[in-house]
N, C-alpha and C. Protein backbone atom coordinates (compact mmCIF):
# COMPACT_ATOMS: atom_id res chain seq x y z
N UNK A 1 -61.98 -33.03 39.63
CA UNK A 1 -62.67 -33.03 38.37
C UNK A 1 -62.08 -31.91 37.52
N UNK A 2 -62.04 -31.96 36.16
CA UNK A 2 -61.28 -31.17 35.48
C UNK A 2 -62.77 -30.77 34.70
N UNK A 3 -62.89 -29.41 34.28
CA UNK A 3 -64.10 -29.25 33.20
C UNK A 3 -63.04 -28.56 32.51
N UNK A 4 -63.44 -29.10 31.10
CA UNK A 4 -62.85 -29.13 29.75
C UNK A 4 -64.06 -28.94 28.76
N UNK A 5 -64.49 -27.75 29.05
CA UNK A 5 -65.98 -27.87 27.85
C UNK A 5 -65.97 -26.53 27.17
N UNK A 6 -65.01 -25.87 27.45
CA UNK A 6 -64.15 -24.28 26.75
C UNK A 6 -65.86 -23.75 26.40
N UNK A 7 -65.69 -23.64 25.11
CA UNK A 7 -67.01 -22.23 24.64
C UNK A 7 -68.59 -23.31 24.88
N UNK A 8 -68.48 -24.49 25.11
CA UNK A 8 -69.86 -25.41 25.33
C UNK A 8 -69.68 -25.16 26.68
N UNK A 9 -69.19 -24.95 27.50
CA UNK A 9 -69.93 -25.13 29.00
C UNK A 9 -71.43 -25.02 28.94
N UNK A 10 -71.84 -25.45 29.63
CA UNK A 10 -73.26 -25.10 30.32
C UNK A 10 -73.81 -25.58 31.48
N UNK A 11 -74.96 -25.74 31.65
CA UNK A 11 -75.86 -26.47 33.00
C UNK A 11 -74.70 -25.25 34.17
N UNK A 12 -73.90 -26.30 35.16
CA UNK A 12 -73.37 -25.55 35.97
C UNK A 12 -72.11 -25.06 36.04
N UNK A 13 -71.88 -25.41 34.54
CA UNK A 13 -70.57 -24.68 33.86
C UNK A 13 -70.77 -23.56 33.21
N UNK A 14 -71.85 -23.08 33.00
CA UNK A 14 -72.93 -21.75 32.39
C UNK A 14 -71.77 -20.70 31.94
N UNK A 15 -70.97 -20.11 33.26
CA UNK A 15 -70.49 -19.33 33.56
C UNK A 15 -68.82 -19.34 32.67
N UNK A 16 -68.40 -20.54 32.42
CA UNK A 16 -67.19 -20.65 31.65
C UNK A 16 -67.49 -19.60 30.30
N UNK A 17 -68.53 -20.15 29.34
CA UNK A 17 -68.60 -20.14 28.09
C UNK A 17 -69.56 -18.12 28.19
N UNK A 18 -69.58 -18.14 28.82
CA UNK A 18 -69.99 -16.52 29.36
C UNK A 18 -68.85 -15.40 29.57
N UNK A 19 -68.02 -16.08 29.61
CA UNK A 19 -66.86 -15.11 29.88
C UNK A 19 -65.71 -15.15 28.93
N UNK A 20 -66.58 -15.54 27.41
CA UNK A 20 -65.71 -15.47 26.02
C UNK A 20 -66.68 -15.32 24.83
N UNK A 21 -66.38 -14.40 23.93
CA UNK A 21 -67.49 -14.17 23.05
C UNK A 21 -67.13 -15.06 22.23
N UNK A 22 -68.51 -15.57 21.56
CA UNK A 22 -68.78 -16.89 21.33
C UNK A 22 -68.18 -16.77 19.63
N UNK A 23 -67.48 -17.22 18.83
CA UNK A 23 -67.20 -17.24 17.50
C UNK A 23 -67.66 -18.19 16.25
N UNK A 24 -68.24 -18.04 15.07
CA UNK A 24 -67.87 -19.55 14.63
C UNK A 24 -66.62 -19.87 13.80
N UNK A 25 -66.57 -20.70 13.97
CA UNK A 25 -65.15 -21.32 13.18
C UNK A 25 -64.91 -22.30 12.01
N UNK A 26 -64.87 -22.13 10.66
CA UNK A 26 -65.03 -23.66 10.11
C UNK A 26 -64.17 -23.78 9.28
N UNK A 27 -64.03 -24.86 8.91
CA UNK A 27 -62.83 -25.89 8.34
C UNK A 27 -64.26 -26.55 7.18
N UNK A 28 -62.70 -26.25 6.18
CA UNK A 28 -62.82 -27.16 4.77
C UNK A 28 -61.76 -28.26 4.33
N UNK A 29 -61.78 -29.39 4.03
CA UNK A 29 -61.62 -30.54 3.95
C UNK A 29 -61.14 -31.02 2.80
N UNK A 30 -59.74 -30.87 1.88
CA UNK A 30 -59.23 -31.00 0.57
C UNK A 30 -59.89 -32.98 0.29
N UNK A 31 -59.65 -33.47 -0.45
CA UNK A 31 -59.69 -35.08 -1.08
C UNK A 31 -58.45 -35.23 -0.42
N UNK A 32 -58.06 -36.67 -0.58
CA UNK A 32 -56.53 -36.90 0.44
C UNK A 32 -55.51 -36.50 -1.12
N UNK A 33 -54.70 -35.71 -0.57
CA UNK A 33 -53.06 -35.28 -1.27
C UNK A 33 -52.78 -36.77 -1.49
N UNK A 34 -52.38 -36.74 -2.94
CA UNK A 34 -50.91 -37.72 -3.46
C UNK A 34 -49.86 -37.52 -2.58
N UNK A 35 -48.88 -38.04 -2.24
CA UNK A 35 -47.99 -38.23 -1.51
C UNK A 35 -47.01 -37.33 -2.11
N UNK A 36 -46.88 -36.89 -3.15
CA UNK A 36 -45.69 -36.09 -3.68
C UNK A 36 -45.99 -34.64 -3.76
N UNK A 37 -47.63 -34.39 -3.86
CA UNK A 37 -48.11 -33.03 -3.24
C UNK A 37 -48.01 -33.00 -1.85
N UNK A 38 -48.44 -33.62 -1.13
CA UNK A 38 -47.88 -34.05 0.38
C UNK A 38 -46.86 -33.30 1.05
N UNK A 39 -46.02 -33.89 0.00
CA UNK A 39 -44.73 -33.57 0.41
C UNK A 39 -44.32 -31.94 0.05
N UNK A 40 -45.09 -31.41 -0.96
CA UNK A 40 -44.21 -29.97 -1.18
C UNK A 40 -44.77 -29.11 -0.10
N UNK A 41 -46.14 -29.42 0.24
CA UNK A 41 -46.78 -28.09 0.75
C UNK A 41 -46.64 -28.26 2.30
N UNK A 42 -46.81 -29.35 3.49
CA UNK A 42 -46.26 -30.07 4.19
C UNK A 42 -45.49 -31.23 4.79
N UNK A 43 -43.97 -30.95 4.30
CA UNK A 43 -43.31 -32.24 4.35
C UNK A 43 -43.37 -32.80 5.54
N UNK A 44 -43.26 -32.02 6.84
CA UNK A 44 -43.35 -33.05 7.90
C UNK A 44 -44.95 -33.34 8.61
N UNK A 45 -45.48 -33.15 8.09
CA UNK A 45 -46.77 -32.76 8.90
C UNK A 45 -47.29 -31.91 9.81
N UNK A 46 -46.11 -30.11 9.18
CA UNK A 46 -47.10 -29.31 10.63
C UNK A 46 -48.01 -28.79 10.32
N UNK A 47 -48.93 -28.59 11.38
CA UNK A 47 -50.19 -27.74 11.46
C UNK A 47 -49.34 -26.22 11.97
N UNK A 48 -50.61 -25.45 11.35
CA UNK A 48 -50.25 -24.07 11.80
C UNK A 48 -51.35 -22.69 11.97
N UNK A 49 -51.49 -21.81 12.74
CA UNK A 49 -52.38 -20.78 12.50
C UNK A 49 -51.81 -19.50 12.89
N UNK A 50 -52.59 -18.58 12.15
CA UNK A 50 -52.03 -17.34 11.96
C UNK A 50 -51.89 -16.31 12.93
N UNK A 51 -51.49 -15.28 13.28
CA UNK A 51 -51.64 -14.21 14.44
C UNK A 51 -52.62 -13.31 13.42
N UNK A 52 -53.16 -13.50 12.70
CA UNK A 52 -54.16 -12.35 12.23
C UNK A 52 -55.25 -11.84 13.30
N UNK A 53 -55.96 -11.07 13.19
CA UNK A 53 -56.68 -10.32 13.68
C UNK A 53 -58.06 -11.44 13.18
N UNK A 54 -58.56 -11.96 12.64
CA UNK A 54 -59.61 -12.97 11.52
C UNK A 54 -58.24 -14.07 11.49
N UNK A 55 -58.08 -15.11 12.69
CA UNK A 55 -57.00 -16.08 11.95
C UNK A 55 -57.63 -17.58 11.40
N UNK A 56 -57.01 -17.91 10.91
CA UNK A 56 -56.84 -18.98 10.09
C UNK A 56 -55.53 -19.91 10.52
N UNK A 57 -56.09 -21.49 10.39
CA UNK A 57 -54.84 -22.25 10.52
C UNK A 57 -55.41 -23.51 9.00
N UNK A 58 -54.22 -24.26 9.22
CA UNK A 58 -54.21 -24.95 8.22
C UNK A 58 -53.60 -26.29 8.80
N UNK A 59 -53.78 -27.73 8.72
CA UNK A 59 -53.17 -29.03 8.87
C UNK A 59 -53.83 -30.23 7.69
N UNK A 60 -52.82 -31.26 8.29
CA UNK A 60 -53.27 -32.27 7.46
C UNK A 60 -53.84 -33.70 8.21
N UNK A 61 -54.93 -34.69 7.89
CA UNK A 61 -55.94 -35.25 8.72
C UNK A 61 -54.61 -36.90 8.23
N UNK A 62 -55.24 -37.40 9.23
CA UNK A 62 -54.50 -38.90 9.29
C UNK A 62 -54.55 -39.29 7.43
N UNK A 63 -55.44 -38.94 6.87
CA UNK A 63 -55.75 -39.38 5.39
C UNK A 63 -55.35 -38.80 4.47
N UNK A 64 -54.11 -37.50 4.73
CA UNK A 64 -53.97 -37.02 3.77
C UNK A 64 -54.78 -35.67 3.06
N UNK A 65 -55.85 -35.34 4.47
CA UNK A 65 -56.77 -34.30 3.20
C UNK A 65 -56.07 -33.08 4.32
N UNK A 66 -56.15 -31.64 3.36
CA UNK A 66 -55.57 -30.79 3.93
C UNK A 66 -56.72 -30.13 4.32
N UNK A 67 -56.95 -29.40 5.61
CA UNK A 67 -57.68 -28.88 6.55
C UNK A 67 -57.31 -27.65 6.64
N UNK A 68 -58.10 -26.80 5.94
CA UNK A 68 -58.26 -25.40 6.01
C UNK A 68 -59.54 -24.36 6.84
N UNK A 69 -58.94 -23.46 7.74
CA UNK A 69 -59.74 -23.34 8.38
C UNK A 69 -59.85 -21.57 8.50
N UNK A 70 -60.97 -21.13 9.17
CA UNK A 70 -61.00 -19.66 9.18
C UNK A 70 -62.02 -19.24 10.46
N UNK A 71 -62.12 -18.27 10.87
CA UNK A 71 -63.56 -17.52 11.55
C UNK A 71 -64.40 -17.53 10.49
N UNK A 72 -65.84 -17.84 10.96
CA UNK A 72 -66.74 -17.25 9.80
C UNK A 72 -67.55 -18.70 10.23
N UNK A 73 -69.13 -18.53 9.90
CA UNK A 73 -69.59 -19.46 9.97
C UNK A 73 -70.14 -20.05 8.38
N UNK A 74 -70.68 -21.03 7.83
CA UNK A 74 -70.55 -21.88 6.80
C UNK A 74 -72.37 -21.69 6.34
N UNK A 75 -73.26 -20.40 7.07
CA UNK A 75 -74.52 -20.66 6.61
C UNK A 75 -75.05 -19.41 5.66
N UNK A 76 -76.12 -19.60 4.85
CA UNK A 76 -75.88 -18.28 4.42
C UNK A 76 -74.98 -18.16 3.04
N UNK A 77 -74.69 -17.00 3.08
CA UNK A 77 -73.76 -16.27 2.10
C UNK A 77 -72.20 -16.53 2.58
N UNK A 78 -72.40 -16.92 3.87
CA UNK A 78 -70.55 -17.20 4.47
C UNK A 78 -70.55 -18.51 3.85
N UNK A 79 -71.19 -19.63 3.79
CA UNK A 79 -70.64 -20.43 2.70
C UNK A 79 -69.86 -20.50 1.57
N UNK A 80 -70.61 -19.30 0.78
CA UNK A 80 -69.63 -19.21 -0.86
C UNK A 80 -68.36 -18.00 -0.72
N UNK A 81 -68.51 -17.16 0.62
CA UNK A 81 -67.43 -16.49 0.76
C UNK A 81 -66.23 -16.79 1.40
N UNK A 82 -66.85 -17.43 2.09
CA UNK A 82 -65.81 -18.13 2.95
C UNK A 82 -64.45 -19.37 2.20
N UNK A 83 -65.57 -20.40 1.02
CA UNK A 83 -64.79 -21.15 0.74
C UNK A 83 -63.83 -20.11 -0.91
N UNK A 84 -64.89 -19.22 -1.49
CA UNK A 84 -63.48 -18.88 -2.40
C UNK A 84 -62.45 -18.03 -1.81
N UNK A 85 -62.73 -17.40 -0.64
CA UNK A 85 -61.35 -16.81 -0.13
C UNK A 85 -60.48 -18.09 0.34
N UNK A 86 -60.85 -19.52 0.96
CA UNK A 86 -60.14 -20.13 0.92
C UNK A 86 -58.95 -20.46 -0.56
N UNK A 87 -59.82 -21.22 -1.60
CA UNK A 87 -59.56 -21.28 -2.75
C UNK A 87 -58.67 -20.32 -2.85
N UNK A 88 -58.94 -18.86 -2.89
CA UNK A 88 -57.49 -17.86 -3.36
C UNK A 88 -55.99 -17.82 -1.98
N UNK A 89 -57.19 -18.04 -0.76
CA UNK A 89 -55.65 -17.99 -0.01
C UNK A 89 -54.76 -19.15 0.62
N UNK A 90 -55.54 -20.52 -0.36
CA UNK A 90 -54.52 -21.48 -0.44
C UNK A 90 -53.85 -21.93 -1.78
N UNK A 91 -54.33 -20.67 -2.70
CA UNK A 91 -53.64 -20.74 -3.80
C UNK A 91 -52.19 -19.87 -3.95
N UNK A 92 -52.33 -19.16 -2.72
CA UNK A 92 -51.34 -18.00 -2.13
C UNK A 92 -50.33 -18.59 -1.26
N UNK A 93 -50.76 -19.45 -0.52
CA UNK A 93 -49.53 -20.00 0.32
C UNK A 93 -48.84 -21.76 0.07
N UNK A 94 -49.97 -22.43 -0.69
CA UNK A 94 -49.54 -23.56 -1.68
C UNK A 94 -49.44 -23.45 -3.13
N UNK A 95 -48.94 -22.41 -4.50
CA UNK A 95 -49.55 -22.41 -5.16
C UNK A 95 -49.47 -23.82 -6.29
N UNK A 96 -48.21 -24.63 -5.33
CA UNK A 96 -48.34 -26.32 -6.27
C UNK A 96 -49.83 -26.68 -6.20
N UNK A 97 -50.66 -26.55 -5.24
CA UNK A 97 -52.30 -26.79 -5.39
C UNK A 97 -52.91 -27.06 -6.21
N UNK A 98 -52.85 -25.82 -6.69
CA UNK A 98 -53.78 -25.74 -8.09
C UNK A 98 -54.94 -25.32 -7.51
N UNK A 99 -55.59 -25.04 -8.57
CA UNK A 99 -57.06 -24.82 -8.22
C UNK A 99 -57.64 -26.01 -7.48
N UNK A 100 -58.21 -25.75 -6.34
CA UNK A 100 -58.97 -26.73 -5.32
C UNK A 100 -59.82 -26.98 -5.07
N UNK A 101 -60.47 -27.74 -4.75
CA UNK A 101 -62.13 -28.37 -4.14
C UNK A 101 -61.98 -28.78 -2.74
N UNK A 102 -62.97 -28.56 -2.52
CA UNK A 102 -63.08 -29.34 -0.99
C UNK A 102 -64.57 -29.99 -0.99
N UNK A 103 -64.01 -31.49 -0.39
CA UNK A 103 -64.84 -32.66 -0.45
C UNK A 103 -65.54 -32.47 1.05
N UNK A 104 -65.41 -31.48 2.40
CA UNK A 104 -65.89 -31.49 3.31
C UNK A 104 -66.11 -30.29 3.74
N UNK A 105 -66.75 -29.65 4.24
CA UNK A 105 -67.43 -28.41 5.01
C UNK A 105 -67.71 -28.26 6.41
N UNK A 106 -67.31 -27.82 7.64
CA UNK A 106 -67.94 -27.87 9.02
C UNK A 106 -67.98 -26.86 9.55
N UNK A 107 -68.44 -25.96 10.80
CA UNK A 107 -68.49 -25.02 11.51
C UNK A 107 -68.85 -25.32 13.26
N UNK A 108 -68.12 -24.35 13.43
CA UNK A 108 -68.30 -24.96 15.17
C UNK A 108 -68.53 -23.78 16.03
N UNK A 109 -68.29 -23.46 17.28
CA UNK A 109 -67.86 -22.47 18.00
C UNK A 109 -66.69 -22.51 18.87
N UNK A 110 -65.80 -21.13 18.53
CA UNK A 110 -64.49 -20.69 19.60
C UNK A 110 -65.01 -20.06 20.37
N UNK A 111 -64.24 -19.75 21.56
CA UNK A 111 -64.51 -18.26 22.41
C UNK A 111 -63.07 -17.79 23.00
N UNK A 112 -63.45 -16.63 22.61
CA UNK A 112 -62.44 -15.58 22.80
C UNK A 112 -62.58 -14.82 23.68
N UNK A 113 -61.91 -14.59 24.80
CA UNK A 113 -61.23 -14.05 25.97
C UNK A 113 -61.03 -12.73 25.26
N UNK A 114 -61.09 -11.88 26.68
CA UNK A 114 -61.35 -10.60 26.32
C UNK A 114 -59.62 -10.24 25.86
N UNK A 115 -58.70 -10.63 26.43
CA UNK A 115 -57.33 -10.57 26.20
C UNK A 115 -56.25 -11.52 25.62
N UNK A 116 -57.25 -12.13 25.01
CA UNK A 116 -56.50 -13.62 23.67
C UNK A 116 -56.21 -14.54 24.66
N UNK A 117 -56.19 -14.64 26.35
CA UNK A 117 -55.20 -15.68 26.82
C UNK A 117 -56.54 -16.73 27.07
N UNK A 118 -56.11 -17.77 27.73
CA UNK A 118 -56.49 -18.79 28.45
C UNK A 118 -56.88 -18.67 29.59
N UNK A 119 -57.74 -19.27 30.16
CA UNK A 119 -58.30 -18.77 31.92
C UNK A 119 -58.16 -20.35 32.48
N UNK A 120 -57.63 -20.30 33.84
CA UNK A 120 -57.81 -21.37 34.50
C UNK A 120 -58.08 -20.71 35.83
N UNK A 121 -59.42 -21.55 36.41
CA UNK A 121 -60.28 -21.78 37.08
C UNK A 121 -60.05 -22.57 38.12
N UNK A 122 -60.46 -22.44 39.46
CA UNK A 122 -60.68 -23.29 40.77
C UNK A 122 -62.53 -23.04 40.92
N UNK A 123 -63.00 -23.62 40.39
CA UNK A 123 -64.76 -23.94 40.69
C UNK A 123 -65.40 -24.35 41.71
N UNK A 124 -64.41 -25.21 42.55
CA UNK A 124 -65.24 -25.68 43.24
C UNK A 124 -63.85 -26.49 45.13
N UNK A 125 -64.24 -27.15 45.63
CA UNK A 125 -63.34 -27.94 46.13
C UNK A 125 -62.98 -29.19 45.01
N UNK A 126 -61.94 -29.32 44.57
CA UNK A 126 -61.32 -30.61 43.66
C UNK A 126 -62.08 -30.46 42.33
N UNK A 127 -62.54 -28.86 41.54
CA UNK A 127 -62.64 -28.75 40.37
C UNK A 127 -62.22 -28.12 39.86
N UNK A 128 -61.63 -27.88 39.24
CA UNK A 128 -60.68 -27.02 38.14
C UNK A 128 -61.13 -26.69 36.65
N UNK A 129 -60.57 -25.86 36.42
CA UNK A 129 -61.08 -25.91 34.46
C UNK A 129 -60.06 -25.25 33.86
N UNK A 130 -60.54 -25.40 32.81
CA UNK A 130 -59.00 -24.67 31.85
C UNK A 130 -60.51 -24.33 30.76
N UNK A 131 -59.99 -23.23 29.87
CA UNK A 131 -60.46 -22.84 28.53
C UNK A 131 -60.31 -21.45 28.17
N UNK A 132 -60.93 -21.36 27.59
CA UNK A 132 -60.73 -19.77 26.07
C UNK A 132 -59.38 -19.98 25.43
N UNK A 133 -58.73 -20.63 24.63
CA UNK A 133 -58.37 -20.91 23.67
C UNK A 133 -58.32 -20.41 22.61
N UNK A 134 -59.05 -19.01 22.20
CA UNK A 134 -59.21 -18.31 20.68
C UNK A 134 -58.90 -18.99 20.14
N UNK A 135 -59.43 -20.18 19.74
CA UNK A 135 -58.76 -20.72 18.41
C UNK A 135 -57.68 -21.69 17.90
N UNK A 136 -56.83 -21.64 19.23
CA UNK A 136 -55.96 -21.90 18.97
C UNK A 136 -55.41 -23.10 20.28
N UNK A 137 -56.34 -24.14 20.44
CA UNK A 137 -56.19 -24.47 21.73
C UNK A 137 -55.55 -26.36 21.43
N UNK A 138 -55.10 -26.70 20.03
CA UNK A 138 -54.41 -27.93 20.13
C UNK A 138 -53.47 -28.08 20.75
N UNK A 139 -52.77 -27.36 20.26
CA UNK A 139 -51.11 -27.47 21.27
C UNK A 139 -51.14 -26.88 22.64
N UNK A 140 -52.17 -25.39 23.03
CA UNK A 140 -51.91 -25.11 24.19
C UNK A 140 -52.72 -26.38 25.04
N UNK A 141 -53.92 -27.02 24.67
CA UNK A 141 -54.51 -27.73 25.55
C UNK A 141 -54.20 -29.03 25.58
N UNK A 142 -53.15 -29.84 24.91
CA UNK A 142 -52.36 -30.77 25.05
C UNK A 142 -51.24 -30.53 26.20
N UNK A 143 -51.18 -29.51 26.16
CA UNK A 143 -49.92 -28.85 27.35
C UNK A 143 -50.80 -29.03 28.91
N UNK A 144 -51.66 -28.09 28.68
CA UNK A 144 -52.59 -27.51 29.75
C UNK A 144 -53.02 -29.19 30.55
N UNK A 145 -53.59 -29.63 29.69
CA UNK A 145 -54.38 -31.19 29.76
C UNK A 145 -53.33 -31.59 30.91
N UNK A 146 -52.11 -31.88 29.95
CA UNK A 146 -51.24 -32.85 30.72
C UNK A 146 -50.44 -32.18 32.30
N UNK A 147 -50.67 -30.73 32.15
CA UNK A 147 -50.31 -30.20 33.85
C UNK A 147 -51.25 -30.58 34.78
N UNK A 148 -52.62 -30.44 34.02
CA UNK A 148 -54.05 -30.62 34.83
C UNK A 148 -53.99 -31.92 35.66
N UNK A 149 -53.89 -33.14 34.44
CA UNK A 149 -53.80 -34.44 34.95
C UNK A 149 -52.86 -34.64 36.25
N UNK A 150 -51.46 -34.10 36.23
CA UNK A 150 -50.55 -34.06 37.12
C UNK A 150 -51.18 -33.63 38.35
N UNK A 151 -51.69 -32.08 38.14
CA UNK A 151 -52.65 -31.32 39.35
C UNK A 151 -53.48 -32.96 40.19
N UNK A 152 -54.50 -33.24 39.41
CA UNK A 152 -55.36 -34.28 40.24
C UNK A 152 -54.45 -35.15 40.85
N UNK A 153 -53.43 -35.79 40.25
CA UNK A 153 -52.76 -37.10 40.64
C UNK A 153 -51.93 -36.83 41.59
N UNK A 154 -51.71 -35.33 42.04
CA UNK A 154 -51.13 -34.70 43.03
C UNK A 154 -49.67 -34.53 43.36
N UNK A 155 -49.36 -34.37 42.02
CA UNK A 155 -47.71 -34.20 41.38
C UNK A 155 -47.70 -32.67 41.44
N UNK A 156 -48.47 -32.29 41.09
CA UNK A 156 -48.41 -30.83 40.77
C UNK A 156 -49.24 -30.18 41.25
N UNK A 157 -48.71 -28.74 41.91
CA UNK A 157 -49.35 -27.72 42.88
C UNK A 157 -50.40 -26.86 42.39
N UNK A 158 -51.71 -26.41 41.78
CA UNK A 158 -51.93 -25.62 40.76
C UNK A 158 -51.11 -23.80 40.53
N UNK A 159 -50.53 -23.74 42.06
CA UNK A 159 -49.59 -22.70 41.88
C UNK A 159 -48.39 -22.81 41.23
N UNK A 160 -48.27 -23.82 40.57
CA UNK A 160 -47.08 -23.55 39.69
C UNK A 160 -47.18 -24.03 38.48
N UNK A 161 -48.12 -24.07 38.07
CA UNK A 161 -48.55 -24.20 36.86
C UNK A 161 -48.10 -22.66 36.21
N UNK A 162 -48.11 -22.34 34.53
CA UNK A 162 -47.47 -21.52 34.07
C UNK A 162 -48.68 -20.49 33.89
N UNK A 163 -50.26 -20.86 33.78
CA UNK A 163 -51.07 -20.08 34.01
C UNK A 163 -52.00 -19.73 35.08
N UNK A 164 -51.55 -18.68 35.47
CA UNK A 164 -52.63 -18.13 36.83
C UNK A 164 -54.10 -18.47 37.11
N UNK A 165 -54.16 -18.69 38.40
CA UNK A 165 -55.68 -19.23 38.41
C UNK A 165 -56.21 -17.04 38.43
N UNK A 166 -57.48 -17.32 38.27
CA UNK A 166 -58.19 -16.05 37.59
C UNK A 166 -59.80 -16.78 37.91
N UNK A 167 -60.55 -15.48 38.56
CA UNK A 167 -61.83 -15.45 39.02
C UNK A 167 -62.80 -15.80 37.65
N UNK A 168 -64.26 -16.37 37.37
CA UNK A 168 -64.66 -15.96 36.36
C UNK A 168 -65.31 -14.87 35.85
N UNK A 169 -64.81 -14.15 35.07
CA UNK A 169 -65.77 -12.83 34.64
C UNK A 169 -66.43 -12.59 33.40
N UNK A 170 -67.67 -12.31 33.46
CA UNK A 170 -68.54 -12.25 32.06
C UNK A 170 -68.09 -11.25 31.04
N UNK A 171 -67.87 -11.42 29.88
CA UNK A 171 -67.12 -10.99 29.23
C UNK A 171 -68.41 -9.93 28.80
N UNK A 172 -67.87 -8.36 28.50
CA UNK A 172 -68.82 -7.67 28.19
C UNK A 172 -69.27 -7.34 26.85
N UNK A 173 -70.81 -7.26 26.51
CA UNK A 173 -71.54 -7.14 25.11
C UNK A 173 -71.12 -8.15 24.15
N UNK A 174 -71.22 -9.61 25.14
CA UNK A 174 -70.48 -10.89 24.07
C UNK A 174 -71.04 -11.27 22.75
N UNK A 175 -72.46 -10.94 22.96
CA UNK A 175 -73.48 -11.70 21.54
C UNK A 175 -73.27 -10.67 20.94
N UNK A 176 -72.91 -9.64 21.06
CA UNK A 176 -73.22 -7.84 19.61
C UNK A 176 -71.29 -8.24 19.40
N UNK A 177 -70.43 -8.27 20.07
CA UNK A 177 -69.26 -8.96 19.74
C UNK A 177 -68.84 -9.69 18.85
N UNK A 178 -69.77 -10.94 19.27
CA UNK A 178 -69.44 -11.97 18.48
C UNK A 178 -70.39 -11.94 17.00
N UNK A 179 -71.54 -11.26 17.38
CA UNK A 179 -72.21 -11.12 15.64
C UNK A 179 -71.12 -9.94 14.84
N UNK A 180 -70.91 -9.07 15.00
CA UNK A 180 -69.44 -8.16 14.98
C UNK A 180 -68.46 -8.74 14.36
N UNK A 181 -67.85 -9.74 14.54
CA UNK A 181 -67.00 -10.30 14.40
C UNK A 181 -66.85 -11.36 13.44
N UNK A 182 -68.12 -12.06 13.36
CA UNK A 182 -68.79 -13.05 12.22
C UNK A 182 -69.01 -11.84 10.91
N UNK A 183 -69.34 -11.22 11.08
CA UNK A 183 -69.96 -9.98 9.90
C UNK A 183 -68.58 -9.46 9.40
N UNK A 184 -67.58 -9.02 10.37
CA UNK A 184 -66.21 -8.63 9.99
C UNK A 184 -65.67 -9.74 9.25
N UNK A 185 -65.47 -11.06 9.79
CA UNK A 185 -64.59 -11.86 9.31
C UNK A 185 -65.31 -12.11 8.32
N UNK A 186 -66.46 -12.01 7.82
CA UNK A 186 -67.02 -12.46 5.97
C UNK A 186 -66.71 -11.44 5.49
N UNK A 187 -66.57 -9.89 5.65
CA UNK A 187 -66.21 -9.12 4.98
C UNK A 187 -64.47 -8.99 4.71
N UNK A 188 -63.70 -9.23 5.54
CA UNK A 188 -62.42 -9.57 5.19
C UNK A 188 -62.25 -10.31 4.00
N UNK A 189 -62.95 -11.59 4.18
CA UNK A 189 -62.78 -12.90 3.01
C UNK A 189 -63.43 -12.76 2.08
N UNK A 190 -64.36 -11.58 1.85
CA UNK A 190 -64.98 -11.06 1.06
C UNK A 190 -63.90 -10.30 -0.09
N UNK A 191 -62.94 -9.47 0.82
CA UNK A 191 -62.52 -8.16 0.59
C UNK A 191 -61.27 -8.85 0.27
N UNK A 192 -60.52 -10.10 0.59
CA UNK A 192 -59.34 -10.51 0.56
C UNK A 192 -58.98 -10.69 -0.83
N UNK A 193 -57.55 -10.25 -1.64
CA UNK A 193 -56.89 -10.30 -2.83
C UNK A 193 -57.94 -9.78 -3.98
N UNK A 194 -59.21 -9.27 -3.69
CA UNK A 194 -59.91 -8.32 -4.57
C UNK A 194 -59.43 -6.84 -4.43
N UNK A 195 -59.00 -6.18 -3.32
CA UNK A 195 -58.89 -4.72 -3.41
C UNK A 195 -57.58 -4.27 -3.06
């Protein structure tokens, strides 16, 4: 069995989502790009996110709408801060844009590992897990996924996989962390291209 439930674990996965302070994360949702804006700001279709300290990534959805994303959760006052620091800092790295709207709004939760990496897990006899991802877990967990699958089907040893199996450990003062961190990242996007 593979558990794949990163910062949701729970019931008797409790212990995964405990040993990463919990973040929120949300993405705003452009109208779908004309095809010739399309083309200036991502011609081939990559997605990408930042090494910031507060990162941010950016892609584009099967339809054309561009997907902008940040730490910070979407309730509150992080709503209107959140989306005009978008507005200025995709007017900064697209400025063919133009001034922008976004037709969609969401928020979720990451969790972050005390040391940015990934943890993989032996839980049980024939259970395994993979997660903590900071953020950034499309491409690593498309990777991860497809060693895992190998692992069960018994192609692959979990000792040679490229990440170490690792005990689980509760990550310390996760909730004062992660409120910490929500409060920082609105004040960044607060503070961003004003000072």
């Amino acid at each position: 069995m593979i558990v794949a439930t990163d910062a949701y674990s729970s019931g008797p996965w409790s212990a995964l989502s405990r040993e990463q302070v919990p973040l929120p994360y949300f993405n705003l949702a452009t109208a779908p790009l004309p095809a010739e804006l399309r083309a200036l700001i991502l011609p081939e279709g990559q997605g990408a996110w930042d090494t910031n300290s507060v990162l941010s990534s950016f892609r584009l959805d099967a339809q054309s709408r561009l997907i902008f994303g940040s730490v910070g959760a979407l309730r509150n006052g992080g709503a209107r801060v959140h989306a005009q620091w978008a507005r200025r800092e995709l007017a900064r790295l697209f400025p063919a844009l133009g001034r922008i709207s976004f037709d969609h709004a969401w928020y979720g939760t990451i969790g972050m590992t005390a040391d940015a990496l990934p943890r993989l897990h032996q839980l049980g006899r024939n259970i395994i897990s993979i997660s903590g991802y900071n953020g950034r877990g499309i491409a690593p967990g498309t990777s991860f996924g497809r060693d895992l699958a190998r692992v069960v089907l018994g192609e692959q040893h979990m000792d040679t996989l490229a990440l170490p199996r690792t005990a689980v450990r509760p990550a310390q003062l996760r909730a004062l962390k992660g409120l910490v961190y929500e409060a920082g990242a609105q004040l960044v996007h607060f503070a961003a291209a004003r000072f």
